[in-house]
C-alpha atoms as a PDB file:
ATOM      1  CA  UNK A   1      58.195 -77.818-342.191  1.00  0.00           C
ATOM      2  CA  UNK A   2      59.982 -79.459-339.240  1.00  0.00           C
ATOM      3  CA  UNK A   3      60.144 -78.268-335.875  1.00  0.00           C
ATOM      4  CA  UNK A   4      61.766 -79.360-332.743  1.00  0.00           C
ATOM      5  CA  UNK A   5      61.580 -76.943-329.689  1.00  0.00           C
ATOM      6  CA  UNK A   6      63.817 -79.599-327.916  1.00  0.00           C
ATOM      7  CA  UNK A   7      63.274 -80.574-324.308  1.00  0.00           C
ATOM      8  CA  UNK A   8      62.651 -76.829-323.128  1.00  0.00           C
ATOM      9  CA  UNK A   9      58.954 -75.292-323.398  1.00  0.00           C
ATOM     10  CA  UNK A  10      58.688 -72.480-325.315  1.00  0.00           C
ATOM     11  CA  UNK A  11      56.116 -69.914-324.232  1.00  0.00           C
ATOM     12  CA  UNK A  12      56.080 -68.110-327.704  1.00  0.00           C
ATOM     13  CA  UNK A  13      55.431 -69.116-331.693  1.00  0.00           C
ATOM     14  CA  UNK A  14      56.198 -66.686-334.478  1.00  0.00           C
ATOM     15  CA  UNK A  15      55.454 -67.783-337.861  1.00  0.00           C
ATOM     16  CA  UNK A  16      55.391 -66.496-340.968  1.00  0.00           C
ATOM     17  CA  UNK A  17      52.242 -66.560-343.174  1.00  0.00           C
ATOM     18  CA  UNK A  18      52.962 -66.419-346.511  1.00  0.00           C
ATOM     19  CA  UNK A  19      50.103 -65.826-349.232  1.00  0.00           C
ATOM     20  CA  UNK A  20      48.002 -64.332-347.856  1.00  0.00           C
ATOM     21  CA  UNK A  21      47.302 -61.597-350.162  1.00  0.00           C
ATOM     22  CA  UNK A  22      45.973 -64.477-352.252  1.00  0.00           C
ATOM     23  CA  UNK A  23      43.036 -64.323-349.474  1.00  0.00           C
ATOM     24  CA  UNK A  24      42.101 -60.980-348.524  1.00  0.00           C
ATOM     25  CA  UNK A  25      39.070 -61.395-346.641  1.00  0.00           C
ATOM     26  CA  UNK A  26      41.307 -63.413-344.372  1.00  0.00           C
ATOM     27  CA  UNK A  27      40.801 -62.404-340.742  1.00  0.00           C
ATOM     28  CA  UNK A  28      42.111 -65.783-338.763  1.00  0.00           C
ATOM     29  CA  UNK A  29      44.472 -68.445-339.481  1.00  0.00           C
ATOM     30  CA  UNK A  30      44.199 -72.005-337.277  1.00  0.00           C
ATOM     31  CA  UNK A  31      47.425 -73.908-336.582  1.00  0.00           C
ATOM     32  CA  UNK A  32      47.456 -77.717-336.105  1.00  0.00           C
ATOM     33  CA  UNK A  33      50.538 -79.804-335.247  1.00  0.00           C
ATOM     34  CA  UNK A  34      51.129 -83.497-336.568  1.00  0.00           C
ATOM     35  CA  UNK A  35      53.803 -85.378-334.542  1.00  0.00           C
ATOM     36  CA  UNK A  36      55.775 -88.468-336.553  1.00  0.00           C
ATOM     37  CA  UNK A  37      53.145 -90.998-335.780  1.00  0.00           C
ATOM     38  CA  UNK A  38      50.369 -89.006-336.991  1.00  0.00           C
ATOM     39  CA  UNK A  39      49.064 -87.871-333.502  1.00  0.00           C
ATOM     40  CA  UNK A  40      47.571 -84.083-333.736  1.00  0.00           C
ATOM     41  CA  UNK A  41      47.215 -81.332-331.406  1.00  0.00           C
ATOM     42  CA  UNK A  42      44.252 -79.333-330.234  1.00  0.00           C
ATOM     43  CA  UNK A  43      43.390 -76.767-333.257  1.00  0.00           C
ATOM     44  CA  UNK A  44      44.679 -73.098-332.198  1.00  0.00           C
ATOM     45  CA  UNK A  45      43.023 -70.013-333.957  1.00  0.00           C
ATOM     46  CA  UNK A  46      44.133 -66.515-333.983  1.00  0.00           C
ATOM     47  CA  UNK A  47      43.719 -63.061-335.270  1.00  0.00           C
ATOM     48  CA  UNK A  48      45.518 -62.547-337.907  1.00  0.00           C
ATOM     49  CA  UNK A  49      44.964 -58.853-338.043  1.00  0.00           C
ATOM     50  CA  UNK A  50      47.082 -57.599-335.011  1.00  0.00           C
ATOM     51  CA  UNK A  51      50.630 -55.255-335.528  1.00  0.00           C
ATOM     52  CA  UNK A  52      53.520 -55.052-333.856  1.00  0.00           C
ATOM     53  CA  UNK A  53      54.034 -53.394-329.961  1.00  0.00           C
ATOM     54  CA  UNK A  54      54.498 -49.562-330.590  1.00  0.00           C
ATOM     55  CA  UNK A  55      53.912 -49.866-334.287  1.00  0.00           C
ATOM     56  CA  UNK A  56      50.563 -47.658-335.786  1.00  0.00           C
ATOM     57  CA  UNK A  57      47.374 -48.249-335.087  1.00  0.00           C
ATOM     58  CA  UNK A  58      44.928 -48.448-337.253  1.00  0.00           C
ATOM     59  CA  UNK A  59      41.352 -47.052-336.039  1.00  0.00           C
ATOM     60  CA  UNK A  60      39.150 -46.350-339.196  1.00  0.00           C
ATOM     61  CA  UNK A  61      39.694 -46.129-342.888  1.00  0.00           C
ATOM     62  CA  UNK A  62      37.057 -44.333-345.388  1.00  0.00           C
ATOM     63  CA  UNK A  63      37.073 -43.620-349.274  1.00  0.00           C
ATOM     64  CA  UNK A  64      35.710 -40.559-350.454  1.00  0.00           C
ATOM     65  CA  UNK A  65      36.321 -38.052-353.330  1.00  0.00           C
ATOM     66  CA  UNK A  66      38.910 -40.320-355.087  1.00  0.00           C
ATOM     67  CA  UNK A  67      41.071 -40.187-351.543  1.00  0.00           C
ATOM     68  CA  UNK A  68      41.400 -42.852-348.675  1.00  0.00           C
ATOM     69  CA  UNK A  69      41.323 -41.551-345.250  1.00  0.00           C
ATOM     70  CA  UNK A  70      43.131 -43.256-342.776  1.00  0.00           C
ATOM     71  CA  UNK A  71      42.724 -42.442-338.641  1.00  0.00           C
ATOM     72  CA  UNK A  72      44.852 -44.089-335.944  1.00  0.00           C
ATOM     73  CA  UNK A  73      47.635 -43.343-333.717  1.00  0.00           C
ATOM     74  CA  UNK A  74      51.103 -43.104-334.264  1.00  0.00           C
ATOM     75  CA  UNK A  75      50.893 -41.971-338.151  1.00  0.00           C
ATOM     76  CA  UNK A  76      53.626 -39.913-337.975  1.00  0.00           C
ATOM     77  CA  UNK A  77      57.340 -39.656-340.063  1.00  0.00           C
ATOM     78  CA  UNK A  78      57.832 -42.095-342.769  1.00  0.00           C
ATOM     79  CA  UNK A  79      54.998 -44.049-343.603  1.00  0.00           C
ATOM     80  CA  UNK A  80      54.513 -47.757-345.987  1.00  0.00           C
ATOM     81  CA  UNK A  81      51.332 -47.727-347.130  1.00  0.00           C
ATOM     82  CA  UNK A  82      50.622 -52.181-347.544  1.00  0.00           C
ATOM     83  CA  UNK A  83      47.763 -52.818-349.441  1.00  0.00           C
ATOM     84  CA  UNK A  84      46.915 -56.852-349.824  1.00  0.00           C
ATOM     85  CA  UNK A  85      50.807 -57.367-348.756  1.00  0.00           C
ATOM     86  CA  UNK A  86      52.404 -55.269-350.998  1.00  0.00           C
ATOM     87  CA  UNK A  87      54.073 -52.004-350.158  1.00  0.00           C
ATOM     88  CA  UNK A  88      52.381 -49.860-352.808  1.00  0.00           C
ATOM     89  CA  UNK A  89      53.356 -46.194-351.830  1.00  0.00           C
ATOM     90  CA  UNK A  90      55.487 -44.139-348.905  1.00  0.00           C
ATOM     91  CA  UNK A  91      54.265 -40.765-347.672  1.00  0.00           C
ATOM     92  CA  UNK A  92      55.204 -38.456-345.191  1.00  0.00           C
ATOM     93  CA  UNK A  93      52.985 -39.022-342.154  1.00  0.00           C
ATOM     94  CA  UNK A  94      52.358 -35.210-341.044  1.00  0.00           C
ATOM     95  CA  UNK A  95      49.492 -35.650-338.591  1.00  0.00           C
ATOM     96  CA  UNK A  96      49.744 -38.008-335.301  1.00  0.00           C
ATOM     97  CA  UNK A  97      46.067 -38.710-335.917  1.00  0.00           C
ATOM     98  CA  UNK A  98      45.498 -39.110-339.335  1.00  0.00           C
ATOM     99  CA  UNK A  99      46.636 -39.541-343.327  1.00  0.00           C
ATOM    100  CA  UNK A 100      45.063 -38.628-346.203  1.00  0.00           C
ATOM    101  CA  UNK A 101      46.158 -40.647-349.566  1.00  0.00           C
ATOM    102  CA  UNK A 102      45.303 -40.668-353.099  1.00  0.00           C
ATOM    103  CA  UNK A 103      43.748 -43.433-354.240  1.00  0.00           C
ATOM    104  CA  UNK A 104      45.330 -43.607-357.980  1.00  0.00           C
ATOM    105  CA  UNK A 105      47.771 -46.450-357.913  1.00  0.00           C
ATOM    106  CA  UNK A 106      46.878 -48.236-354.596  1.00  0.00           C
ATOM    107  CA  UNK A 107      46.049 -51.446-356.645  1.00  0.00           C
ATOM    108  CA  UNK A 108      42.404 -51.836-354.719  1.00  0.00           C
ATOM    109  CA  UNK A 109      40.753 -54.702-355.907  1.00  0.00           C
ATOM    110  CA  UNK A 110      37.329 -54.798-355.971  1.00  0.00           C
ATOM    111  CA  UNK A 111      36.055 -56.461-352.918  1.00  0.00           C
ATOM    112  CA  UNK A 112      37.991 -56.549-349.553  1.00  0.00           C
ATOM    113  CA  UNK A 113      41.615 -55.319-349.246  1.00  0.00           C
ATOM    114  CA  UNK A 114      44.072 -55.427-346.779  1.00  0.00           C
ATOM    115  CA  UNK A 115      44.756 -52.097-345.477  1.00  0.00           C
ATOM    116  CA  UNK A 116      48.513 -52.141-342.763  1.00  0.00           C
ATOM    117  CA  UNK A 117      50.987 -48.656-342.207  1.00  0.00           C
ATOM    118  CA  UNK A 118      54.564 -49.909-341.383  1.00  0.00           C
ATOM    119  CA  UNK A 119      56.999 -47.172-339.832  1.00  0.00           C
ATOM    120  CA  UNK A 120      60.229 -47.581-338.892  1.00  0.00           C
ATOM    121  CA  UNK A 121      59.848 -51.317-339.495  1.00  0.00           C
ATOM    122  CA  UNK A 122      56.852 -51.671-337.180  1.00  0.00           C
ATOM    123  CA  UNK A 123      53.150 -53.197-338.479  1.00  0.00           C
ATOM    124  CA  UNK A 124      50.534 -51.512-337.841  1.00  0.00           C
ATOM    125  CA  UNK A 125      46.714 -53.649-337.051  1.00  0.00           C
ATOM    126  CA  UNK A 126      45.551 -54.177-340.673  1.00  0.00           C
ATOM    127  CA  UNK A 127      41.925 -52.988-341.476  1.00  0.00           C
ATOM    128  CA  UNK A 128      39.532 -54.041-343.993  1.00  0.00           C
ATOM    129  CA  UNK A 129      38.163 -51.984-346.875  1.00  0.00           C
ATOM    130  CA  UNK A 130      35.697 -52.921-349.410  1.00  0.00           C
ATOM    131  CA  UNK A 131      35.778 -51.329-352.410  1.00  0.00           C
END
């Protein structure tokens, strides 16, 4: 991948992970750059767990009863359920506070999974759930 940010600074990065439903467990991702000549930068690490501004937010999740419970704010209208980066189910968010789903079909692995609402085109935080 090439990059050249020119002569200006630029005071923000957006990239695009790809794969990472390979790792689920995956909480951080580190970013190194490598110039021509092989010189590298200082190692950056981030969350990689964070949503978009005014998208959900995720606050707990629970399974129970064959049904995952998920509480947060802004879980309202038409909801994307993401589960290890795929979109496995929409619903109809009717509470501002909280959404109840059946868990038939939500491809849960066993182990951790990846748990993100998108509305309106927004990402929620994701959230971790063993299983």
């Amino acid at each position: 991948m090439g990059f050249d940010p020119g002569d200006s600074p630029i005071p923000h990065y957006t990239f695009q992970i790809s794969g990472s439903e390979q790792v689920p467990a995956a909480t951080q991702a580190s970013l190194t750059f490598l110039d021509r000549i092989g010189s590298r930068s200082a190692t950056i690490t981030c969350s990689i767990l964070g949503g978009d501004p005014g998208g959900p937010v995720l606050k707990s999740l629970s399974l129970q009863g064959g049904e995952l419970s998920i509480k947060g704010k802004r879980l309202t209208g038409q909801l994307d359920i993401e589960i290890n980066g795929v979109i496995v189910r929409s619903v109809a968010g009717g509470s501002e506070k909280k959404v109840r789903i059946d868990v038939a079909g939500l491809n849960l692995i066993k182990g951790a999974n990846r748990v993100r609402i998108v509305r309106d085109g927004l990402d929620s935080n994701i959230l971790m759930l063993t299983s």
